[in-house]
C-alpha atoms as a PDB file:
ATOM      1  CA  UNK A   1       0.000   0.000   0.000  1.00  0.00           C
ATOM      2  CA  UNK A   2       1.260   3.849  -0.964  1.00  0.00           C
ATOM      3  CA  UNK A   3      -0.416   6.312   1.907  1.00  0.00           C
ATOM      4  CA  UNK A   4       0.266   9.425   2.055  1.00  0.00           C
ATOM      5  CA  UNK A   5      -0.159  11.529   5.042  1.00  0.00           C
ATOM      6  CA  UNK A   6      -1.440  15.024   5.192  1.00  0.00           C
ATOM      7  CA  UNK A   7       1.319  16.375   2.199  1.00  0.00           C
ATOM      8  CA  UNK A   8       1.096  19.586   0.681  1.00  0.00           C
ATOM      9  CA  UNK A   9       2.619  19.753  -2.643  1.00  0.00           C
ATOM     10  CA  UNK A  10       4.389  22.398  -4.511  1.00  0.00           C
ATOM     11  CA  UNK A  11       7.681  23.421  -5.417  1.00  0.00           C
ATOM     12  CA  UNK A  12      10.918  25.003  -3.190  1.00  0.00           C
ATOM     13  CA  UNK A  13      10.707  23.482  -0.428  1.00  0.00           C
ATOM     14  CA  UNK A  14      12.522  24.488   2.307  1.00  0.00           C
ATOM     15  CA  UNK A  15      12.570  28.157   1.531  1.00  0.00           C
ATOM     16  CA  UNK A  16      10.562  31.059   2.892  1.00  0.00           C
ATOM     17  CA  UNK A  17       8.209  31.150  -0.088  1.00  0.00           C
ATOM     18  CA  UNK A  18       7.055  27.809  -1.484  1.00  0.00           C
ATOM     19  CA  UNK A  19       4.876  27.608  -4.126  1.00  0.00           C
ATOM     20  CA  UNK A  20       2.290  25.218  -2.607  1.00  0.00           C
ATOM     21  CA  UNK A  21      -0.550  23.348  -5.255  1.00  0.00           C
ATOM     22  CA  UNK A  22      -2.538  21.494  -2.660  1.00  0.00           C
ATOM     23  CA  UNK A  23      -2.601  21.013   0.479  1.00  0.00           C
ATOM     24  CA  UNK A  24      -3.924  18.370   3.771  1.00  0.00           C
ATOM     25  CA  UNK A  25      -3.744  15.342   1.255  1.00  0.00           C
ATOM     26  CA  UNK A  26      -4.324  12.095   2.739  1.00  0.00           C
ATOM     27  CA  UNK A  27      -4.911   9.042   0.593  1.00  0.00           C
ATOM     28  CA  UNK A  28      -4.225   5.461   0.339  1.00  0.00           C
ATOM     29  CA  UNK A  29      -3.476   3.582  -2.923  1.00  0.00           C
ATOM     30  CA  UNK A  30      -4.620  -0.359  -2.595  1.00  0.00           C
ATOM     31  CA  UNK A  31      -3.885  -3.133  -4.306  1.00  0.00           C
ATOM     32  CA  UNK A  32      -6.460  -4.342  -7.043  1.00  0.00           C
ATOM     33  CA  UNK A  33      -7.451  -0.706  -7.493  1.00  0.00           C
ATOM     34  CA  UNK A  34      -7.299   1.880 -10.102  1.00  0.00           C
ATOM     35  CA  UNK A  35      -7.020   5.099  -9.650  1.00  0.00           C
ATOM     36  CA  UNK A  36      -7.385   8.225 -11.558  1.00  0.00           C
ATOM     37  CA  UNK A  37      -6.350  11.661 -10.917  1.00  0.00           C
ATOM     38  CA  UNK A  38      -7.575  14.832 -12.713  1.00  0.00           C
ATOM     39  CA  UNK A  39      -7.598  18.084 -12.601  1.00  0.00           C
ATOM     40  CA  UNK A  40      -7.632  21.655 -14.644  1.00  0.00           C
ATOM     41  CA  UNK A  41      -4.270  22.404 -16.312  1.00  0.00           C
ATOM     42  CA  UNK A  42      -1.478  23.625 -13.745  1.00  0.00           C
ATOM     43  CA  UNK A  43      -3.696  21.731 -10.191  1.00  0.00           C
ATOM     44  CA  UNK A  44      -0.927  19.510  -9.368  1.00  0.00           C
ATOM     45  CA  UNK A  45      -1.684  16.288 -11.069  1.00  0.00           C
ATOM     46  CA  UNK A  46       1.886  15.371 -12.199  1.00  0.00           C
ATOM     47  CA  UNK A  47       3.256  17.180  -9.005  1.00  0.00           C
ATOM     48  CA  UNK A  48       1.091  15.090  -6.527  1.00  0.00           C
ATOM     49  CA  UNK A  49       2.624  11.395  -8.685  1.00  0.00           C
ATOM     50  CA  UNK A  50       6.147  13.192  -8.383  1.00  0.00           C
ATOM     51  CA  UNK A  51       5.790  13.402  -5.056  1.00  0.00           C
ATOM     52  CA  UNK A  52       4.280  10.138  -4.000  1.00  0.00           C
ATOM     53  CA  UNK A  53       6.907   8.268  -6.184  1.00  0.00           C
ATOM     54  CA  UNK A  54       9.778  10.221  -4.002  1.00  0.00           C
ATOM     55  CA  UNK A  55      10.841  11.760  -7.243  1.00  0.00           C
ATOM     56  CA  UNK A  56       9.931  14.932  -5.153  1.00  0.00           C
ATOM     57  CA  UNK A  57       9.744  15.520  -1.333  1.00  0.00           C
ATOM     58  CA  UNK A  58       6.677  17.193   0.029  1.00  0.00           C
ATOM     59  CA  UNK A  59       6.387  20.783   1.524  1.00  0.00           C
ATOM     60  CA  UNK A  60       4.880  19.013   4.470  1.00  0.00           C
ATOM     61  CA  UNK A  61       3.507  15.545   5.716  1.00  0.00           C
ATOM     62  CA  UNK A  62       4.802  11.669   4.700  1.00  0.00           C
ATOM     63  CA  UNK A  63       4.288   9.424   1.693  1.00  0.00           C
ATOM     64  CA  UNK A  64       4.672   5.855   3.015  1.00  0.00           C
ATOM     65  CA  UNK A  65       4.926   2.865   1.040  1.00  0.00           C
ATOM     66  CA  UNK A  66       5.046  -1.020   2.194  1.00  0.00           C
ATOM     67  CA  UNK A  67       5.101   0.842   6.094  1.00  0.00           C
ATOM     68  CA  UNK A  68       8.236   2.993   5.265  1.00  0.00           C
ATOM     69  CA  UNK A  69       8.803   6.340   4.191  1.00  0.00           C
ATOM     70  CA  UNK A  70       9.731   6.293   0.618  1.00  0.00           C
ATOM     71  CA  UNK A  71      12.180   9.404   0.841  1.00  0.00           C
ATOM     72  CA  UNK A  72      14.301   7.011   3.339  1.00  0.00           C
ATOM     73  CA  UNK A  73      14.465   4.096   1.160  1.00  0.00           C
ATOM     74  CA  UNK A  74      17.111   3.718  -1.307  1.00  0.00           C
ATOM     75  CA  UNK A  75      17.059   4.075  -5.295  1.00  0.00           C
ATOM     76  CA  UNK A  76      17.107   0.356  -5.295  1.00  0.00           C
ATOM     77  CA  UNK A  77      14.771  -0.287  -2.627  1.00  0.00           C
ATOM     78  CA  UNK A  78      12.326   2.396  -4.627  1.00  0.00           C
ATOM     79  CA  UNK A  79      12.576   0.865  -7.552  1.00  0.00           C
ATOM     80  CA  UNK A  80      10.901  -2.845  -5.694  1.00  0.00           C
ATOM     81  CA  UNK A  81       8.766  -1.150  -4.332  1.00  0.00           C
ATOM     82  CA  UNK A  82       7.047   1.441  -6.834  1.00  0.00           C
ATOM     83  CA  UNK A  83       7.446   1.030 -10.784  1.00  0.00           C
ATOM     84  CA  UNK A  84       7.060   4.680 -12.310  1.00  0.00           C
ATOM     85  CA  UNK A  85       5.808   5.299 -16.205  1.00  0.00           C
ATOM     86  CA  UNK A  86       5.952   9.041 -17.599  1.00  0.00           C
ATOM     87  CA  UNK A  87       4.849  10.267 -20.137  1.00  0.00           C
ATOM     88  CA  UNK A  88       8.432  11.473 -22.156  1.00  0.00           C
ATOM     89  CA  UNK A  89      10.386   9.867 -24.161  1.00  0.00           C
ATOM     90  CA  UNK A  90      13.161   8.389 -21.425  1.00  0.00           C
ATOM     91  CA  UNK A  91      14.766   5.283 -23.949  1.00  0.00           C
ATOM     92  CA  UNK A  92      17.073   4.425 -26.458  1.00  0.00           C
ATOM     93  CA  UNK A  93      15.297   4.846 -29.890  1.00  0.00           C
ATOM     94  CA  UNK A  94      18.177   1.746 -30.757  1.00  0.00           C
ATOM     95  CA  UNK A  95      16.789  -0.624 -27.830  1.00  0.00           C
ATOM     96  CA  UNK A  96      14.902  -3.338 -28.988  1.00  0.00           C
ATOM     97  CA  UNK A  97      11.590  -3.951 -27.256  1.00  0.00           C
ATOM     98  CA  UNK A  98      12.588  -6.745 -25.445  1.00  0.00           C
ATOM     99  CA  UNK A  99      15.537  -5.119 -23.823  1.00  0.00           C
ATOM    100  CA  UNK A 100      13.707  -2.012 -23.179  1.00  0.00           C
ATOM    101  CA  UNK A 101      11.035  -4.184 -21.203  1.00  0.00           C
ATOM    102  CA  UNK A 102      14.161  -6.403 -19.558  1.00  0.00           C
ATOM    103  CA  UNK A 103      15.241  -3.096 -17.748  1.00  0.00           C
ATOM    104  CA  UNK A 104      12.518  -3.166 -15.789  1.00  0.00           C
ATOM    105  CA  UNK A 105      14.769  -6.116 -14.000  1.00  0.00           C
ATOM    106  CA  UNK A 106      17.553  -3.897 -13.342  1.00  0.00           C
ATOM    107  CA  UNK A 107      16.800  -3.775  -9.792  1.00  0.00           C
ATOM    108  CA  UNK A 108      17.157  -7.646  -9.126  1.00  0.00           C
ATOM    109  CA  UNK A 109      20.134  -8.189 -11.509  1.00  0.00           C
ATOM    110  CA  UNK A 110      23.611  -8.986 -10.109  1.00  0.00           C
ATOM    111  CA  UNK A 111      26.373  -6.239 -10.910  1.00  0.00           C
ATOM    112  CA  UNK A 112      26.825  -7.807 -14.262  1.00  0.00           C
ATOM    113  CA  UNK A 113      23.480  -7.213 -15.213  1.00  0.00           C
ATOM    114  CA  UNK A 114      22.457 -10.689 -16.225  1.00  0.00           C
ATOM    115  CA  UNK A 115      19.328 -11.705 -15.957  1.00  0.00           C
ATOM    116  CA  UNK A 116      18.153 -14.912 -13.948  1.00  0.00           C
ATOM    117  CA  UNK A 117      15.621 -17.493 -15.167  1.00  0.00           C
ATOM    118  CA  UNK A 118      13.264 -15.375 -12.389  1.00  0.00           C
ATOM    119  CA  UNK A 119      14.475 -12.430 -14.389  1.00  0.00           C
ATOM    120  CA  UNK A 120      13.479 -14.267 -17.539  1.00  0.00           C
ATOM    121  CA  UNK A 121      10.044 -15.141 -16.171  1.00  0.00           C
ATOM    122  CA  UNK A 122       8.752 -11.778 -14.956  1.00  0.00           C
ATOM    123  CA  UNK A 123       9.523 -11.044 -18.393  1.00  0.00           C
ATOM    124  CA  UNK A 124       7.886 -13.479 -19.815  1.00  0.00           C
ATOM    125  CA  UNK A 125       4.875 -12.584 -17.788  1.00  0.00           C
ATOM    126  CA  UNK A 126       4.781  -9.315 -18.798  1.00  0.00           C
ATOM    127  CA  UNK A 127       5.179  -9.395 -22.689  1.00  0.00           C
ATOM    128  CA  UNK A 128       2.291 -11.925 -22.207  1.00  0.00           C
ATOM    129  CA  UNK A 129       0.116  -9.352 -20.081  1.00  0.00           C
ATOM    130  CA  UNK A 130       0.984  -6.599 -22.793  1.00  0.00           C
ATOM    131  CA  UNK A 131       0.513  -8.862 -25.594  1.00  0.00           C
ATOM    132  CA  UNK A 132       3.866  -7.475 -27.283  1.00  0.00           C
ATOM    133  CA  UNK A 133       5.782 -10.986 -28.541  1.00  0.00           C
ATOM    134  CA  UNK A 134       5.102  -9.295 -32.442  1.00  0.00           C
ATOM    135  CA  UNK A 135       7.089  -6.112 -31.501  1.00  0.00           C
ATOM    136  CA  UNK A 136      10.185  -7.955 -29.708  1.00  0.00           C
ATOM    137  CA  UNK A 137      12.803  -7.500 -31.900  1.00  0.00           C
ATOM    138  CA  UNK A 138      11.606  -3.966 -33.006  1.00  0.00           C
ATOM    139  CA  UNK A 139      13.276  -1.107 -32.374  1.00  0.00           C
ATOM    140  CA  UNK A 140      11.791   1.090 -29.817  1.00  0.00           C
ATOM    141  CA  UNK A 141      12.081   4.318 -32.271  1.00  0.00           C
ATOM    142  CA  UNK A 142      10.402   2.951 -34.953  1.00  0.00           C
ATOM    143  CA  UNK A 143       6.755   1.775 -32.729  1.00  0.00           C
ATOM    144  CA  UNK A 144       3.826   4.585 -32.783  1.00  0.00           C
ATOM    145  CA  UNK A 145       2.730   6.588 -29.750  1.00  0.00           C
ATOM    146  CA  UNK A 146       0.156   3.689 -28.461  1.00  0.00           C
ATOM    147  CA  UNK A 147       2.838   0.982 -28.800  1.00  0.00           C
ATOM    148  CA  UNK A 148       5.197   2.665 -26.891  1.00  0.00           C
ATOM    149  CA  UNK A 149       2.982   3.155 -24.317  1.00  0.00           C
ATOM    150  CA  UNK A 150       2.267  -0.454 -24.292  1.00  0.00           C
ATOM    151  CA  UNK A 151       6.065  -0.822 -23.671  1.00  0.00           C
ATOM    152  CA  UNK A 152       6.454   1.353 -21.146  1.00  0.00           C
ATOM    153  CA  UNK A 153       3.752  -0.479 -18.881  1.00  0.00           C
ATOM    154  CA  UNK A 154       5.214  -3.926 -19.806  1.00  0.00           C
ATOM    155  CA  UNK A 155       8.691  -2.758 -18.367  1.00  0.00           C
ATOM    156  CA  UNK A 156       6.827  -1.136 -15.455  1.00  0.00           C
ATOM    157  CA  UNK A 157       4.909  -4.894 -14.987  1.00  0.00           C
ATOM    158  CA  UNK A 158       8.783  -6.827 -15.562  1.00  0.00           C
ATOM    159  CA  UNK A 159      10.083  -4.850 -12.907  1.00  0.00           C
ATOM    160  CA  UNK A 160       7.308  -6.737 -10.652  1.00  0.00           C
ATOM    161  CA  UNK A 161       6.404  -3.439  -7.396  1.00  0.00           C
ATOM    162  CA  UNK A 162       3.252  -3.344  -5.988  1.00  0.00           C
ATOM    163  CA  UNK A 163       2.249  -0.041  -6.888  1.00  0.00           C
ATOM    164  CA  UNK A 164       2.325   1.486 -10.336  1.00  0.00           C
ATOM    165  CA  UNK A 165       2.022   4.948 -11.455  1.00  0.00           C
ATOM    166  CA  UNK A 166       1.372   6.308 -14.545  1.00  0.00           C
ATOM    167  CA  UNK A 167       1.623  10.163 -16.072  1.00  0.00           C
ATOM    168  CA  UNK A 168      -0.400  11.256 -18.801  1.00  0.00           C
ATOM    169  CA  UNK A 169      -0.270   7.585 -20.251  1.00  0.00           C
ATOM    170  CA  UNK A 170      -3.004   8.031 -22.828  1.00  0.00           C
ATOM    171  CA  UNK A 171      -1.838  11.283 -24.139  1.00  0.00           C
ATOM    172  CA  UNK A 172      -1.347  11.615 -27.860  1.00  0.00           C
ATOM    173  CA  UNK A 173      -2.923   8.460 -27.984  1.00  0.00           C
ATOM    174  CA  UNK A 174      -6.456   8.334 -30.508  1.00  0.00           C
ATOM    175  CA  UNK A 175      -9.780   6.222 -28.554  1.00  0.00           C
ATOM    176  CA  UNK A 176      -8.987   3.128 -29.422  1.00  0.00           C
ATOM    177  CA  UNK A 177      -5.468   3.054 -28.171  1.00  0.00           C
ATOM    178  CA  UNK A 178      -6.798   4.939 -24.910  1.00  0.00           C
ATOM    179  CA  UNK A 179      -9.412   2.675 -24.488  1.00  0.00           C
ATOM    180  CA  UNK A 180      -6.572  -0.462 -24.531  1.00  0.00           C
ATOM    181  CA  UNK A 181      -4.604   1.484 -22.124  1.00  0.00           C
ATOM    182  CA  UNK A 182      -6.533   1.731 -19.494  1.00  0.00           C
ATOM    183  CA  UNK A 183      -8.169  -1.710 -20.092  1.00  0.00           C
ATOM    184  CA  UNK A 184      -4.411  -2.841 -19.700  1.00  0.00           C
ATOM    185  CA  UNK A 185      -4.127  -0.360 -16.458  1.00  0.00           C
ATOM    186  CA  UNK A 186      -7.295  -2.327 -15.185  1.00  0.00           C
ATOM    187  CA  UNK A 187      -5.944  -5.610 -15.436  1.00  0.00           C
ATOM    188  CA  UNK A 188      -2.574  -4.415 -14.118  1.00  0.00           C
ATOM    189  CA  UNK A 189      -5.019  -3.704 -11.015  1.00  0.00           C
ATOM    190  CA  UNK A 190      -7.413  -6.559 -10.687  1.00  0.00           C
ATOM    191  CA  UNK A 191      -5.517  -9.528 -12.300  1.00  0.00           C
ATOM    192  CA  UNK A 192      -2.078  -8.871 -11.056  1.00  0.00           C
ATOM    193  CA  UNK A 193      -3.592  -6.970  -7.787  1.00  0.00           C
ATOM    194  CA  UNK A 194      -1.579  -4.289  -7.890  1.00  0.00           C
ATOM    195  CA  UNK A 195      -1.745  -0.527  -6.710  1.00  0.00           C
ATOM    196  CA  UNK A 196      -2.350   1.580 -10.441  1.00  0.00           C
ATOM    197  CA  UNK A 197      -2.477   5.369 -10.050  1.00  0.00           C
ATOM    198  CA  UNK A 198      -2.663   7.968 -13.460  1.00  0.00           C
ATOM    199  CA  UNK A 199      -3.223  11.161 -13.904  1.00  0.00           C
ATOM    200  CA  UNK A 200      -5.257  12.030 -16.903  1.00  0.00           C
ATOM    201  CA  UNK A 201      -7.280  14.705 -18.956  1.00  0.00           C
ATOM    202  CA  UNK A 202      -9.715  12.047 -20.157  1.00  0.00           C
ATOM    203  CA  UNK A 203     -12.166  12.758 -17.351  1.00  0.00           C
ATOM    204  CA  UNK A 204     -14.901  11.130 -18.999  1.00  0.00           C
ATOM    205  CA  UNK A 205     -12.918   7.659 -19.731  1.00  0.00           C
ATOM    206  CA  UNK A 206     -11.674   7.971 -15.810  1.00  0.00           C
ATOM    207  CA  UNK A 207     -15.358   7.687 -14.714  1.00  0.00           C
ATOM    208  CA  UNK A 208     -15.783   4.377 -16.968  1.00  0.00           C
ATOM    209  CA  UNK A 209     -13.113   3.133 -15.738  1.00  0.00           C
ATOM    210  CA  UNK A 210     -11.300   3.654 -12.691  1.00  0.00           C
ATOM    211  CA  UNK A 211     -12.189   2.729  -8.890  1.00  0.00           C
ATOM    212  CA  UNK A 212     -11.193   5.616  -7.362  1.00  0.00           C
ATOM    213  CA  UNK A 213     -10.534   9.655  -8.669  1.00  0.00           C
ATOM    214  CA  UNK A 214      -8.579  11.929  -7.254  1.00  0.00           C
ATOM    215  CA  UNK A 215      -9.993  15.495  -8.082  1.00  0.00           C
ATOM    216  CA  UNK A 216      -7.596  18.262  -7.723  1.00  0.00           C
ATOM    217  CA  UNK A 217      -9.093  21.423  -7.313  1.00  0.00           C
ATOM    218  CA  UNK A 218      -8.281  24.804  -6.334  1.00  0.00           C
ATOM    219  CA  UNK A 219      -5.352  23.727  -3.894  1.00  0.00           C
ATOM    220  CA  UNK A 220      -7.314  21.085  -2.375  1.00  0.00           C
ATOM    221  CA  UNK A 221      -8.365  17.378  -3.472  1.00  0.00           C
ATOM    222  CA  UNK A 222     -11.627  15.056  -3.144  1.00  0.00           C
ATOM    223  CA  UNK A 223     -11.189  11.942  -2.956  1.00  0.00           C
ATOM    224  CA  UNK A 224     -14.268   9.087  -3.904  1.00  0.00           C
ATOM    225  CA  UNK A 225     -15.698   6.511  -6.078  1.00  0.00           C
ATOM    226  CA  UNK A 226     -16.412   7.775  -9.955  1.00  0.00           C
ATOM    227  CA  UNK A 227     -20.129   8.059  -8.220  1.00  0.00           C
ATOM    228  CA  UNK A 228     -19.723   9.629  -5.486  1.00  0.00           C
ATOM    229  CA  UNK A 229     -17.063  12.467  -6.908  1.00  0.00           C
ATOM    230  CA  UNK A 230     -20.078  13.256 -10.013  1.00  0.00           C
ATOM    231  CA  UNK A 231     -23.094  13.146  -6.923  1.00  0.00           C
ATOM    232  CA  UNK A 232     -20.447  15.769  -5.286  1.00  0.00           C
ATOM    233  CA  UNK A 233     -20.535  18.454  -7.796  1.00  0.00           C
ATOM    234  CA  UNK A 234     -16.894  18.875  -7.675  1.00  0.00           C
ATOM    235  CA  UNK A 235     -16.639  18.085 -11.926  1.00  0.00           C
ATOM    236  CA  UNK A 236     -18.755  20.714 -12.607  1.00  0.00           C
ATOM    237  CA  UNK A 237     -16.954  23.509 -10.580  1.00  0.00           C
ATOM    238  CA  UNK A 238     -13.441  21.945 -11.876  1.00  0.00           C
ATOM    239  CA  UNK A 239     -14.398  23.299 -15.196  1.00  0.00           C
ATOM    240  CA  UNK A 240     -16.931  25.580 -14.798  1.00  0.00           C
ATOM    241  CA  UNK A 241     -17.461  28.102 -18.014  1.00  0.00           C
ATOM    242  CA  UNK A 242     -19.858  28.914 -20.750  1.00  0.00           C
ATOM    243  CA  UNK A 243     -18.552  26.975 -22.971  1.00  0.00           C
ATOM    244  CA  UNK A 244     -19.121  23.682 -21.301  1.00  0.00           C
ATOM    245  CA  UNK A 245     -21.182  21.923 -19.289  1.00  0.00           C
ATOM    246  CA  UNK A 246     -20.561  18.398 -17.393  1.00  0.00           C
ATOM    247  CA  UNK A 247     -24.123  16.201 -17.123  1.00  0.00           C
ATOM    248  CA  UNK A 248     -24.637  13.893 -13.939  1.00  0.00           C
ATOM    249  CA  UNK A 249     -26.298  11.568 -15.723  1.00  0.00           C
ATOM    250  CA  UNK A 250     -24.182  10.820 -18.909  1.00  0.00           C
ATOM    251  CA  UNK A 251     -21.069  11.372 -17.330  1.00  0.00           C
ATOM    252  CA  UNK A 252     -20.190  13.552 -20.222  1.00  0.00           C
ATOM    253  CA  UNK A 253     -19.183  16.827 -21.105  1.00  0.00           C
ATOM    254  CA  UNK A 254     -21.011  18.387 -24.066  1.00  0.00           C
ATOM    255  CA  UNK A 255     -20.446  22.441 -25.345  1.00  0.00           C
ATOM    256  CA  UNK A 256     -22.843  24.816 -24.463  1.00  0.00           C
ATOM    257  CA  UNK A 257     -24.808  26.514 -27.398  1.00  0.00           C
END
């Protein structure tokens, strides 16, 4: 389990003036559930992942995962515990699929980097789970957006943590593709019971999908079912304007004549 206990997040901390996105955050990310986080443009989506994968301390409170405070545990330890997919390019254009999805091992391997037949198997597992044994001996820089993505969540599912989160991992992506991400996300979830956070602009494909949604919202978050966040309101005030308009029932946004 990833909990995090009342964090504020932001940017500079330890000086005077931090600039602080949200505040009094507590959560708790399970295994076997998905969870979604969204949020207007500049809320603090990517910030809050940053900071509950210990890429970036909080400006106050503790992100715990597995019982231990994740800033205290080492790269390696980290990298056991929480597997961590964003949304830029971070590979080797010349790596071949299957080696790009084998360094999601790294943490296990000895200091030779060779892989054991454990190794082998989580691999194994995951190309399965991914469905990518066509695309092994491709080159990562010659797949599309949507393949790559697929990619990134089969090294994220190699390297084997019990929590997963995601940035932004249907962007650029067209319906289809979006709509086989997340399906992947929710099997990452329920089949393989682990802990799947994302942040995401695809509100309406959130409320399909996920278990949980994070709403961030004017420095402060709601936390509930896809239900009980569109009986709150809160969607509706997120993006409030005359130009669109978010309907309880559908679960859709539509324009406003």
């Amino acid at each position: 389990m990833l909990r995090a206990k009342d964090i504020s997040i932001g940017y500079n901390s330890g000086t005077k003036h931090p600039l602080v996105l949200a505040q009094h955050i507590n959560l708790n990310l399970v295994p076997g559930q998905l969870t979604a986080i969204i949020g207007p443009n500049g809320s603090g989506k990517s910030t809050l992942l940053n900071t509950l994968s210990g890429q970036l301390a909080p400006l106050a409170g503790m992100v715990e995962i597995q019982g231990q405070a994740i800033l205290k545990l080492s790269n390696f330890a980290q990298a056991k515990t929480l597997a961590l997919v964003l949304t830029k390019k971070e590979f080797s254009q010349h790596l071949s699929v299957l080696e790009f999805i084998e360094l999601g091992r790294t943490p296990y391997t000895n200091w030779l980097g060779r892989l054991s037949a454990e190794d082998h198997q989580a691999v194994e597992l995951a190309i399965k789970a991914t469905q990518l044994t066509p695309l092994l001996d491709q080159k990562c820089g010659t797949l599309s957006d949507g393949q790559m993505q697929r990619v990134a969540i089969g090294r994220a599912l190699a390297q084997d943590t019990p929590t997963v989160l995601l940035d932004e991992p249907t962007t650029h992506l067209d319906l289809a593709h979006k709509a086989q991400t997340l399906k992947l996300l929710k099997s990452l979830a329920k089949d393989h019971q682990k802990a799947v956070a994302y942040s995401t602009h695809d509100i309406d494909l959130a409320l399909d999908i996920a278990d949980q949604i994070i709403c961030i919202h004017s420095g402060y978050i709601n936390i509930g079912t896809p239900q009980e966040i569109i009986d709150s309101g809160i969607i509706g005030q997120m993006f409030q304007s005359d130009l669109v308009r978010f309907d309880n029932k559908t679960r859709r946004f539509s324009i406003s004549d």
